[in-house]
Protein backbone atom coordinates (compact mmCIF):
# COMPACT_ATOMS: atom_id res chain seq x y z
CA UNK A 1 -22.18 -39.41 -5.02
CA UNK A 2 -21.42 -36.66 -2.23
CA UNK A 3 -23.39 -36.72 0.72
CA UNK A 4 -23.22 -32.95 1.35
CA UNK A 5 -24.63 -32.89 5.11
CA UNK A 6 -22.82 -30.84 6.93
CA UNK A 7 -24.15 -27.08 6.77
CA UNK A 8 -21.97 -24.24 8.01
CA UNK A 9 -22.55 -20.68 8.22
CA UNK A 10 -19.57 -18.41 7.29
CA UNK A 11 -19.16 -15.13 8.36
CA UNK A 12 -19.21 -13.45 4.89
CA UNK A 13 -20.30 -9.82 4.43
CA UNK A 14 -23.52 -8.41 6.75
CA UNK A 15 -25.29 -11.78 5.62
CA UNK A 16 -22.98 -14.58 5.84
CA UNK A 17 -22.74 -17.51 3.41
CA UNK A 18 -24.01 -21.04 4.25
CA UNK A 19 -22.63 -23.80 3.21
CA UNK A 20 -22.50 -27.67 2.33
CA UNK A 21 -19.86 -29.94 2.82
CA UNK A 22 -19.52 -33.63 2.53
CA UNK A 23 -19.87 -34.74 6.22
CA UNK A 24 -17.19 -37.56 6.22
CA UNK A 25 -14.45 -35.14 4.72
CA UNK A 26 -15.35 -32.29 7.55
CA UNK A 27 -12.46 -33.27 11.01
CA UNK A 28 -13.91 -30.47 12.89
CA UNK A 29 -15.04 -26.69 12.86
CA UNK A 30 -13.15 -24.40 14.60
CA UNK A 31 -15.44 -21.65 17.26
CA UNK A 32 -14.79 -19.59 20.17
CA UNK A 33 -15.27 -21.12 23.29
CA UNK A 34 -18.40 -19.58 24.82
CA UNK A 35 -17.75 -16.97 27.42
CA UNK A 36 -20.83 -15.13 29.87
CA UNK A 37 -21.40 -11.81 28.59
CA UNK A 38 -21.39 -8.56 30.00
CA UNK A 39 -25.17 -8.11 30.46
CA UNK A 40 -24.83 -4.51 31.47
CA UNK A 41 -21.54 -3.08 29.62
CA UNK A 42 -22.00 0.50 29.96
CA UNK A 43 -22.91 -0.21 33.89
CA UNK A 44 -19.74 -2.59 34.11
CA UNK A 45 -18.03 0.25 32.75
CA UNK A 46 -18.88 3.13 34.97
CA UNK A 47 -17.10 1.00 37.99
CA UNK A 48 -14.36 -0.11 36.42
CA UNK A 49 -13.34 3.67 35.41
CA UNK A 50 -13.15 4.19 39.25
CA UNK A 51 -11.76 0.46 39.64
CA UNK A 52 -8.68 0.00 36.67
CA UNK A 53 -6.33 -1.93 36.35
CA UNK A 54 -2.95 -0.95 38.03
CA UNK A 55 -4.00 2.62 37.65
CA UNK A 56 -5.72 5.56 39.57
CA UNK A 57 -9.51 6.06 38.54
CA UNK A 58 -10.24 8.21 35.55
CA UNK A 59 -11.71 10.47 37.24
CA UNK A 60 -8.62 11.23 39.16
CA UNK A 61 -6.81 11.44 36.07
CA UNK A 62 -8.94 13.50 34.47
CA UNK A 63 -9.33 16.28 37.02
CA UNK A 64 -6.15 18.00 36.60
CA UNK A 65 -6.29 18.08 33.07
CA UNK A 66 -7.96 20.64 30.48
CA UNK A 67 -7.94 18.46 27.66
CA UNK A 68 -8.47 15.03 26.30
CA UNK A 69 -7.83 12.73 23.36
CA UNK A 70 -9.89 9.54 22.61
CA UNK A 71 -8.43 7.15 20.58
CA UNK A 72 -10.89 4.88 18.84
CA UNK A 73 -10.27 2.32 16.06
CA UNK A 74 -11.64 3.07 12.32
CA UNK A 75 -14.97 1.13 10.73
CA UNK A 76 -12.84 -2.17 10.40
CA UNK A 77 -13.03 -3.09 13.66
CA UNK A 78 -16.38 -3.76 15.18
CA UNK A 79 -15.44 -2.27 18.58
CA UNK A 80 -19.02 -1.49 20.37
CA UNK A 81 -18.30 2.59 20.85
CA UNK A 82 -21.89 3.23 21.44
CA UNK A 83 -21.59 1.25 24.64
CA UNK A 84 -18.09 2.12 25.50
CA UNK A 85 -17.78 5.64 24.73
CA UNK A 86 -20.80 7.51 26.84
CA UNK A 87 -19.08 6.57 29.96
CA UNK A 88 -15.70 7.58 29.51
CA UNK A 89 -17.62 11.29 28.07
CA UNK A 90 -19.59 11.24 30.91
CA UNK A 91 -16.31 10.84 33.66
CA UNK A 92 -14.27 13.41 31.38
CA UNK A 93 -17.06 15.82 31.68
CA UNK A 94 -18.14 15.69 35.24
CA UNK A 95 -14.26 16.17 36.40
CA UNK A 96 -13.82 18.89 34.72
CA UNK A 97 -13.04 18.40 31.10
CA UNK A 98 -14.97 20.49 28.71
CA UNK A 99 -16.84 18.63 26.13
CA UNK A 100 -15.21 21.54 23.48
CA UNK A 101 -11.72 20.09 24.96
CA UNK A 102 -12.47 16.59 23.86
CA UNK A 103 -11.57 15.00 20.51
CA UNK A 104 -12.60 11.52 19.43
CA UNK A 105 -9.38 10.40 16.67
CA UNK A 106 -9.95 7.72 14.69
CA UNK A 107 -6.74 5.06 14.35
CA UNK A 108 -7.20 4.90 11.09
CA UNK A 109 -3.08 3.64 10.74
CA UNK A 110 -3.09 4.14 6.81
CA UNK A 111 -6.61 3.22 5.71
CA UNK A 112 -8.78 5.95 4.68
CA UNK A 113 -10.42 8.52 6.43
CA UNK A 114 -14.18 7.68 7.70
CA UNK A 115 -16.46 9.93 6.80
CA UNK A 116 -20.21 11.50 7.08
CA UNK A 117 -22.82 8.18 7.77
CA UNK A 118 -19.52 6.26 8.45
CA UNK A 119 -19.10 8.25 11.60
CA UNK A 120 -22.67 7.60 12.74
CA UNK A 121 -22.18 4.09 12.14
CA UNK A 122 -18.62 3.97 14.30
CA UNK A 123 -19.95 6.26 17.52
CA UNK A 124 -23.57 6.99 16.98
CA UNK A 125 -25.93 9.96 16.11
CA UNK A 126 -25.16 11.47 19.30
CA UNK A 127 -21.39 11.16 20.34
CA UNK A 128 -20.86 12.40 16.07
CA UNK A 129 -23.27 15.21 16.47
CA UNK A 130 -21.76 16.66 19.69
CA UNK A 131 -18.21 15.51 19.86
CA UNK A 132 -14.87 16.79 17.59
CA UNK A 133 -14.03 14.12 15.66
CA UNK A 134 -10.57 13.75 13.75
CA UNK A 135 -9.60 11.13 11.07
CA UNK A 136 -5.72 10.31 11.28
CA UNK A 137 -4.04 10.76 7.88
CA UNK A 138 -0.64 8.99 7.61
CA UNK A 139 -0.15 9.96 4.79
CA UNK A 140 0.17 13.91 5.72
CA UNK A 141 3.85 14.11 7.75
CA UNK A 142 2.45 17.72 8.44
CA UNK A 143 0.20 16.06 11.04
CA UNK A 144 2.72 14.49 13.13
CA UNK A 145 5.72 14.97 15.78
CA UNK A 146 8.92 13.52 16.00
CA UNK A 147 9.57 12.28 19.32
CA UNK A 148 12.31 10.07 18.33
CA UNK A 149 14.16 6.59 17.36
CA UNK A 150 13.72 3.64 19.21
CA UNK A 151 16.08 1.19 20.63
CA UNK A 152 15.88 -0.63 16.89
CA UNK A 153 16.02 2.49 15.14
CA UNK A 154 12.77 3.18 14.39
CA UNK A 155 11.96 7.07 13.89
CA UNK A 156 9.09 7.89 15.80
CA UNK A 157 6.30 10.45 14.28
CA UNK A 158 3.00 10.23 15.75
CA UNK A 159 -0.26 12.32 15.13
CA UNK A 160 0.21 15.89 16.54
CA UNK A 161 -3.63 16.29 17.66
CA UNK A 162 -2.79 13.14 20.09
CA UNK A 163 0.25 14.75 21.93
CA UNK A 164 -1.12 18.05 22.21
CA UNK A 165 -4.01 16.99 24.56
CA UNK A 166 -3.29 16.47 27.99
CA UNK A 167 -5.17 13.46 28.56
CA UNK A 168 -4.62 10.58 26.44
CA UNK A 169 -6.95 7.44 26.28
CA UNK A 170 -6.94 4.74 23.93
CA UNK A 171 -9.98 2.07 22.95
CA UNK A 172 -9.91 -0.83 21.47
CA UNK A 173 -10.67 -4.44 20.80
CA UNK A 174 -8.09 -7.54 21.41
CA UNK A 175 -8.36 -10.40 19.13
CA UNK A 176 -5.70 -12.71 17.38
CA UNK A 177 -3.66 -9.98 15.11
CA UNK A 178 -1.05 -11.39 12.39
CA UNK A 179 1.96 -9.50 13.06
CA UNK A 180 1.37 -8.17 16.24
CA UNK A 181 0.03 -11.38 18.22
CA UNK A 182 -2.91 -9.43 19.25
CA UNK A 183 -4.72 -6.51 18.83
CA UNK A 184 -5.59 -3.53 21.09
CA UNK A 185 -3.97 -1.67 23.74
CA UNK A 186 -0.35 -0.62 21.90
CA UNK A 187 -1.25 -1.22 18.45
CA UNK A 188 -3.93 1.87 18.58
CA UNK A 189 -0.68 3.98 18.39
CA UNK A 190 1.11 2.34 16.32
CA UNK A 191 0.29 1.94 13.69
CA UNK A 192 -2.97 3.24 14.49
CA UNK A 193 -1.79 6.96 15.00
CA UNK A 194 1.61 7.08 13.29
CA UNK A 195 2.98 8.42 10.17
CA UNK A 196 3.62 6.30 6.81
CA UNK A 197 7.34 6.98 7.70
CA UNK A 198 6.97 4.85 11.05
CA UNK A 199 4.38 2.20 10.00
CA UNK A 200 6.85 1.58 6.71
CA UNK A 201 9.69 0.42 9.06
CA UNK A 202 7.19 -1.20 11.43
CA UNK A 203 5.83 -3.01 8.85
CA UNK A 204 9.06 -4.05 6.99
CA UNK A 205 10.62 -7.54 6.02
CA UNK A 206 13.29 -7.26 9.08
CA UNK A 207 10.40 -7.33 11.32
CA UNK A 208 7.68 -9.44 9.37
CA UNK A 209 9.53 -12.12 8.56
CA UNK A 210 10.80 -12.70 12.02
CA UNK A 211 8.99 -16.08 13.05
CA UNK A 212 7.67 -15.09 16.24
CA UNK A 213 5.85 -11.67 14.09
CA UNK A 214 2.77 -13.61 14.04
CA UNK A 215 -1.04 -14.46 15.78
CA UNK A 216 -1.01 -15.28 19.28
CA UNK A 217 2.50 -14.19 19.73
CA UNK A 218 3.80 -11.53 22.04
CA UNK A 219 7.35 -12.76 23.62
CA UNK A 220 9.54 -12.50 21.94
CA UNK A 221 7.36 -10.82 18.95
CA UNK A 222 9.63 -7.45 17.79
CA UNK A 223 6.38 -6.17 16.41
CA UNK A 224 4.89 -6.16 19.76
CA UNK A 225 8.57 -5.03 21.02
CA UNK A 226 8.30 -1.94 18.65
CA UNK A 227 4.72 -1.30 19.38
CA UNK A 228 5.26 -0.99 23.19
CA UNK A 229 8.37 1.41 22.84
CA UNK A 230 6.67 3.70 20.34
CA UNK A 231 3.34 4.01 22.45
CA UNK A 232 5.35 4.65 25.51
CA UNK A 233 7.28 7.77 23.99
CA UNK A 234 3.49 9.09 22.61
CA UNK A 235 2.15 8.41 26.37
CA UNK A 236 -0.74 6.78 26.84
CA UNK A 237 -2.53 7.47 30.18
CA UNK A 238 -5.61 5.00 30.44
CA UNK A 239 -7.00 2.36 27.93
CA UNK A 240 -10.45 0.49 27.88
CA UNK A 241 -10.26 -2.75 25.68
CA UNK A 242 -13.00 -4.76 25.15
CA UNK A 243 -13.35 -8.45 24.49
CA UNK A 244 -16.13 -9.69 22.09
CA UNK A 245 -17.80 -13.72 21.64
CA UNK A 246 -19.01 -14.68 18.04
CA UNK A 247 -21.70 -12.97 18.33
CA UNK A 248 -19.94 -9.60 18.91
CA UNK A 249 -21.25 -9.20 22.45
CA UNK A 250 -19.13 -7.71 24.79
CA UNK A 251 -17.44 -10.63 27.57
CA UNK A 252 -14.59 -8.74 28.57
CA UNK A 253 -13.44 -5.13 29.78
CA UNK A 254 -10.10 -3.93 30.38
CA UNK A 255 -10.14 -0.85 31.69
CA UNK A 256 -6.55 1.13 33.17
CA UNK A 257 -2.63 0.37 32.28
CA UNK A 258 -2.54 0.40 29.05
CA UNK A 259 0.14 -2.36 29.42
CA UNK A 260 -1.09 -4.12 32.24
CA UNK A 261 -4.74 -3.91 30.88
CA UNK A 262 -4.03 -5.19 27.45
CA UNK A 263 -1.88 -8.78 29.25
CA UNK A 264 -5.45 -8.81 31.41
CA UNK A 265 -7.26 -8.51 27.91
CA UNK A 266 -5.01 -10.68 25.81
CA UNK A 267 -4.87 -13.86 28.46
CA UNK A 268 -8.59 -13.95 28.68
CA UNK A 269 -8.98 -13.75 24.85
CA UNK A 270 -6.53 -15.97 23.78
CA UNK A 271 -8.73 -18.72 26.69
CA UNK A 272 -11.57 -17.92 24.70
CA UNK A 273 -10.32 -18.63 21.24
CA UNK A 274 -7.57 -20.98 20.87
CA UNK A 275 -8.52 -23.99 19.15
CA UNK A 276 -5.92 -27.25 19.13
CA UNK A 277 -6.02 -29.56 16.21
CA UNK A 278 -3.76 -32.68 16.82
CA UNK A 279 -2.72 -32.38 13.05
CA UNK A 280 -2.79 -30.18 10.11
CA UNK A 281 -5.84 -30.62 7.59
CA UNK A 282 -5.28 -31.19 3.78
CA UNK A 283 -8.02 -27.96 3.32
CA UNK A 284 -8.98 -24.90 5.20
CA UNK A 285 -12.18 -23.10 4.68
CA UNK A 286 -12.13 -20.04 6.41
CA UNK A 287 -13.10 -16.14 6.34
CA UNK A 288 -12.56 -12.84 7.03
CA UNK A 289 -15.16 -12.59 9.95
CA UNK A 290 -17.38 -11.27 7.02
CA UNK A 291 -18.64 -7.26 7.37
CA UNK A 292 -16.21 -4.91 7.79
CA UNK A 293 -13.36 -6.82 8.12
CA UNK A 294 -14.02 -8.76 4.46
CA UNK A 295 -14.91 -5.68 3.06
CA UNK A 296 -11.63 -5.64 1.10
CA UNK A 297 -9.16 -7.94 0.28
CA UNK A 298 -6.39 -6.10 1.79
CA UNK A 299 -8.06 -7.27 5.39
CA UNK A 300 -9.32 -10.58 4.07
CA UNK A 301 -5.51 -11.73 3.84
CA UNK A 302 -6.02 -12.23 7.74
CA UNK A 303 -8.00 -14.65 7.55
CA UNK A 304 -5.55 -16.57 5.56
CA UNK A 305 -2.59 -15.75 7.68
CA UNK A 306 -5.25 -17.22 10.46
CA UNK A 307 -5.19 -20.80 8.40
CA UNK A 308 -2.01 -21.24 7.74
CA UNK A 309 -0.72 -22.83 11.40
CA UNK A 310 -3.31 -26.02 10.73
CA UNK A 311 -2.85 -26.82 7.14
CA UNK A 312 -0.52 -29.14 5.56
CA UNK A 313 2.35 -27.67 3.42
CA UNK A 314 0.99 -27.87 0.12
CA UNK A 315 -2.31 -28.11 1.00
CA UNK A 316 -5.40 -25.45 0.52
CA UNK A 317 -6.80 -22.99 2.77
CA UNK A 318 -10.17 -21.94 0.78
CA UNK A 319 -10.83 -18.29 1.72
CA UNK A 320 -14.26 -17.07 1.34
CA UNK A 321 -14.79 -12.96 1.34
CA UNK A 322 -17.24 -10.65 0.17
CA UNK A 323 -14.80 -7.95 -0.93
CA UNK A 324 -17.65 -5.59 -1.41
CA UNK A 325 -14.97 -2.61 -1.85
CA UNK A 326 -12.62 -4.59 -3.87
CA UNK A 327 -8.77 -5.00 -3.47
CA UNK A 328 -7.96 -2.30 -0.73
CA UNK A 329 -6.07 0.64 -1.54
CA UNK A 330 -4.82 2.06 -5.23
CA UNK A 331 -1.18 1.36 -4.17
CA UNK A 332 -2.04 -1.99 -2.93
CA UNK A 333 -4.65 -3.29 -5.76
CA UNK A 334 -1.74 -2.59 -8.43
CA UNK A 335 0.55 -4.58 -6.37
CA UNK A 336 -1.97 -7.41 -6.39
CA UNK A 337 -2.55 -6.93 -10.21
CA UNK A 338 1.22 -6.60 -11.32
CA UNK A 339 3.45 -8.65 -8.76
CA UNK A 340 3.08 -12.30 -9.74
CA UNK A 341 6.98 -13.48 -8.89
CA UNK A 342 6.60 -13.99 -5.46
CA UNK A 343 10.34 -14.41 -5.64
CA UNK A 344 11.25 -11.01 -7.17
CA UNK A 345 8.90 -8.91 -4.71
CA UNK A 346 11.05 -10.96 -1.49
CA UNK A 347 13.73 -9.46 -3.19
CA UNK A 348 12.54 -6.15 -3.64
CA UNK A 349 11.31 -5.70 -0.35
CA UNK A 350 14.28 -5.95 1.13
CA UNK A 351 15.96 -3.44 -1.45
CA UNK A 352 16.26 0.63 0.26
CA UNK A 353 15.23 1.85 -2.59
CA UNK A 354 11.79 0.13 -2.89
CA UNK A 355 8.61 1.19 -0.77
CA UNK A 356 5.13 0.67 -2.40
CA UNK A 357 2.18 1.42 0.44
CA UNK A 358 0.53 -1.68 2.03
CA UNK A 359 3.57 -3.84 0.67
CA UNK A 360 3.35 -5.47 3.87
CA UNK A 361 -0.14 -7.24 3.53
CA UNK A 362 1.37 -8.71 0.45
CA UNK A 363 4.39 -9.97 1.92
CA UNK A 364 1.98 -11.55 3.91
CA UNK A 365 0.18 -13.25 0.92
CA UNK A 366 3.15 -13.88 -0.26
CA UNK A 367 4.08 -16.17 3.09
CA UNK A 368 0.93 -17.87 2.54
CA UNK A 369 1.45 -18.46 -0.99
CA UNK A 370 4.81 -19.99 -0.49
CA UNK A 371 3.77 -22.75 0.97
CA UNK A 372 0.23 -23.50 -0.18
CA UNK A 373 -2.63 -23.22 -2.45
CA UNK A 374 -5.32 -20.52 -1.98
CA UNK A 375 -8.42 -20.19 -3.67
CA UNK A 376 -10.90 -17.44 -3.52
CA UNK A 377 -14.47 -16.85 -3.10
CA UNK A 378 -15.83 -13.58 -3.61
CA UNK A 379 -18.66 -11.78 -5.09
CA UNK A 380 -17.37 -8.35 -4.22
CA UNK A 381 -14.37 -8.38 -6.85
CA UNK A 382 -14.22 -7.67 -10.58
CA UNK A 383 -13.95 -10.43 -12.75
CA UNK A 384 -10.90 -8.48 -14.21
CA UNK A 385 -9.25 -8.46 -10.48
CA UNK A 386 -10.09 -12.24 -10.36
CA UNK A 387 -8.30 -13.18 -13.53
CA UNK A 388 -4.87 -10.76 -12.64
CA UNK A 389 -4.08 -11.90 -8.70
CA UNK A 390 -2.65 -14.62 -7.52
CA UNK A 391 -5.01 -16.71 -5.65
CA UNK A 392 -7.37 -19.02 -7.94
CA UNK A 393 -10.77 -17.70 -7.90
CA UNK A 394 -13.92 -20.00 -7.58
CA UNK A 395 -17.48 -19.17 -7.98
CA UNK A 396 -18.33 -21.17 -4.67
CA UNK A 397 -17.15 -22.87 -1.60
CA UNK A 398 -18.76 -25.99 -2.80
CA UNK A 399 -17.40 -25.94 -6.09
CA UNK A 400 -13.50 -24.91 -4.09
CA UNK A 401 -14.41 -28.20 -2.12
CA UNK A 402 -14.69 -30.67 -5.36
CA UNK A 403 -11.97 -29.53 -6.56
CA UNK A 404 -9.65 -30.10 -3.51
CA UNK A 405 -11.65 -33.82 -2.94
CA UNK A 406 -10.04 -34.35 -7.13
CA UNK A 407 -6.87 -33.45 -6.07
CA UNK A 408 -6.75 -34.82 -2.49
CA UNK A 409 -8.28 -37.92 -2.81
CA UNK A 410 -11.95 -39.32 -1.16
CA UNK A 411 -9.81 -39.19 2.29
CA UNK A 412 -9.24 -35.39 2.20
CA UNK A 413 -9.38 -33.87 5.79
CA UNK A 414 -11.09 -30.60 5.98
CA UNK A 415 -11.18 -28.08 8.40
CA UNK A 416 -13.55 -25.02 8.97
CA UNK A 417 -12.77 -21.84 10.65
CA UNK A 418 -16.30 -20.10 10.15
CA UNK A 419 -15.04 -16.66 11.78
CA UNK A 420 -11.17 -16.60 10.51
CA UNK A 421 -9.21 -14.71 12.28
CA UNK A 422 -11.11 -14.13 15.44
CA UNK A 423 -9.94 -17.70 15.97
CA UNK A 424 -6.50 -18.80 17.10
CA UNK A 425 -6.05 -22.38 15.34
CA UNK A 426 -2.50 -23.92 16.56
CA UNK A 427 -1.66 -27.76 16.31
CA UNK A 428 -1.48 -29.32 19.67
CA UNK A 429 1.99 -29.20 19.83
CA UNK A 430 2.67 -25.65 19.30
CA UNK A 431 3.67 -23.55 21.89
């Protein structure tokens, strides 16, 4: 008999699912390494918008100017905009920016648009009441401007309310990001606030399946490469970047450069979350970070991209997600549904004549899938969508566990990663 002892809290939807695991199986569960908060953000704030990083004060920035954008991520990133926001309104207004002359755009990159309570939710009763408020929609090429190719080629179209502002400022949140090595600074313009025609090359195989396109990567990352380029032809003036612990408090502001910001940003995340395992576990249970990142399965694939560095070939990253909004997209859910040669869709990809929307999070499935086992746990999806996709669905964690200890043996090592990819798990001997 099992001796199921050690409990675990996962981050799964606005609850989170707990857990029991036999103790002698469990090697170690993988957290962020605490930080000291922030215990007055919004205070923090105010002096670091006349302090930045490697940049003149906002307020200087903002006095010659007549209008200004605000670019803040959409309602799958917990960034804390209630906190972050009033200051930066508050500078923009008292040097001379009229609140009329302000719009709030949401980097939506090609998710949809957030709407009526969403917007509450994202910014608050207040900022939504009083404040312009744009979705991006990447889908529209009507909304965007050419400004170009870059050095790799790829054309350049970014949202048209953006460049027409004279101030531009972009928010954001840095964690461990699967093709881009981490999120924030950059990434809020592309793909954030580019056109499908961009984000398609951006997110294609040449780039993707480059080795160094993955978490905790930047040198050397062509991702990152293209990001940079692309948000340095759109201009971006000033950036404030926060940095959040497990319990989404904020521990870090970068405020200024938006290049020299984000490297502030990025080196004191990537302290606060790498975890080292001195070898690779036969099964990894891990998540999505739960509520709003799990709330599809089209973001829940992070959190197996997140696993993969610290289990075995062959082995099996258990990935539990609430899914309460199913697959993701229409173009992407049919994908799921229909593509099961994992062979055939490497091949396609790579064809000119192929393109099917949010291809790109399946090519990343598909990387996982190539070299282990995945099985699912989610209440959010039909049992229709469980039968037709590739992963092996499971009605619980527990039940995902037994049948890994069957086919790995009493022995079985198993790893937990309770907040997926907010962690960056790398063996010891990665670089």
């Amino acid at each position: 008999m099992l001796i199921k002892d050690f409990k675990v809290k996962l981050d799964y939807g606005e609850q989170g699912l707990s857990v029991e695991l036999p103790r002698r199986n469990v090697v170690k569960a993988l957290s962020m390494k605490t930080m000291p908060i922030i215990k007055n953000p919004e205070g923090m704030l105010h002096k670091l918008l006349a302090q930045p990083i490697s940049s003149p004060p906002l307020a200087k920035l903002a006095q010659p100017k007549k209008s200004a954008c605000i670019v803040i991520c959409d309602i799958t990133r917990p960034v804390p905009n209630r906190v972050i926001l009033p200051p930066i309104l508050d500078c923009l207004e008292a040097n001379g920016i009229a609140r009329q002359d302000i719009t709030l755009l949401i980097a939506t990159g090609i998710h949809r648009p957030n709407l009526d309570q969403e917007l509450v939710y994202l910014v608050g009763e207040e900022i939504a009441q009083h404040y312009r408020i744009v979705n991006h929609l990447a889908k529209d090429q009507s909304t965007h401007t050419f400004l170009g190719e870059t050095s790799r080629g790829t054309p350049v179209w970014v949202d048209s309310t953006y460049l027409k502002h004279e101030l531009k400022i972009t928010t954001g949140f840095i964690e461990p990001h699967l093709m881009a090595g981490f999120s924030g600074g950059r990434k809020l313009i592309c793909p954030g606030i580019s056109s499908l025609e961009t984000v398609k090359v951006m997110h294609g195989p040449k780039i993707l399946e480059h080795p160094n396109a993955r978490e905790g990567m930047i040198e050397g990352n062509p991702f990152h490469e293209e990001a940079l380029e692309i948000a340095r032809l759109a201009g971006v003036d000033f950036i404030v970047n926060v940095a959040l612990d497990e319990k989404r408090d904020i521990t870090g502001l970068f405020v200024g450069h938006p290049e020299q910001a984000h490297l502030a940003g990025v080196a004191h995340v990537r302290q606060h979350v790498t975890e080292l395992l001195s070898e690779p576990a036969d099964v990894v249970i891990t998540t999505s970070a739960g509520f709003p990142l799990d709330a599809t399965f089209y973001q829940a694939i992070k959190g197996l991209t997140a696993a993969l560095p610290v289990v075995k070939p062959g082995g099996t990253i258990i990935l539990a997600a609430e899914c309460r909004e199913g697959l993701g997209s229409p173009e992407f859910s049919q994908l799921v549904r229909s593509a099961h040669d994992l062979n055939q869709f490497m091949q396609d990809i790579y064809r000119p004549d192929y393109f099917v929307v949010d291809q790109w999070q399946y090519e990343e499935l598909a990387k996982v899938l190539r070299q282990v086992e995945v099985i699912l746990v989610s209440d959010g999806l039909s049992n229709a969508d469980k039968a037709a996709i590739l992963p092996r669905c499971m009605n619980s964690v527990e039940a995902a566990v037994a049948n890994c200890l069957e086919k790995y043996g009493a022995d079985c090592r198993i790893v937990v990663i309770p907040k997926g990819p907010y962690i960056l798990a790398q063996l010891a001997t990665e670089d």
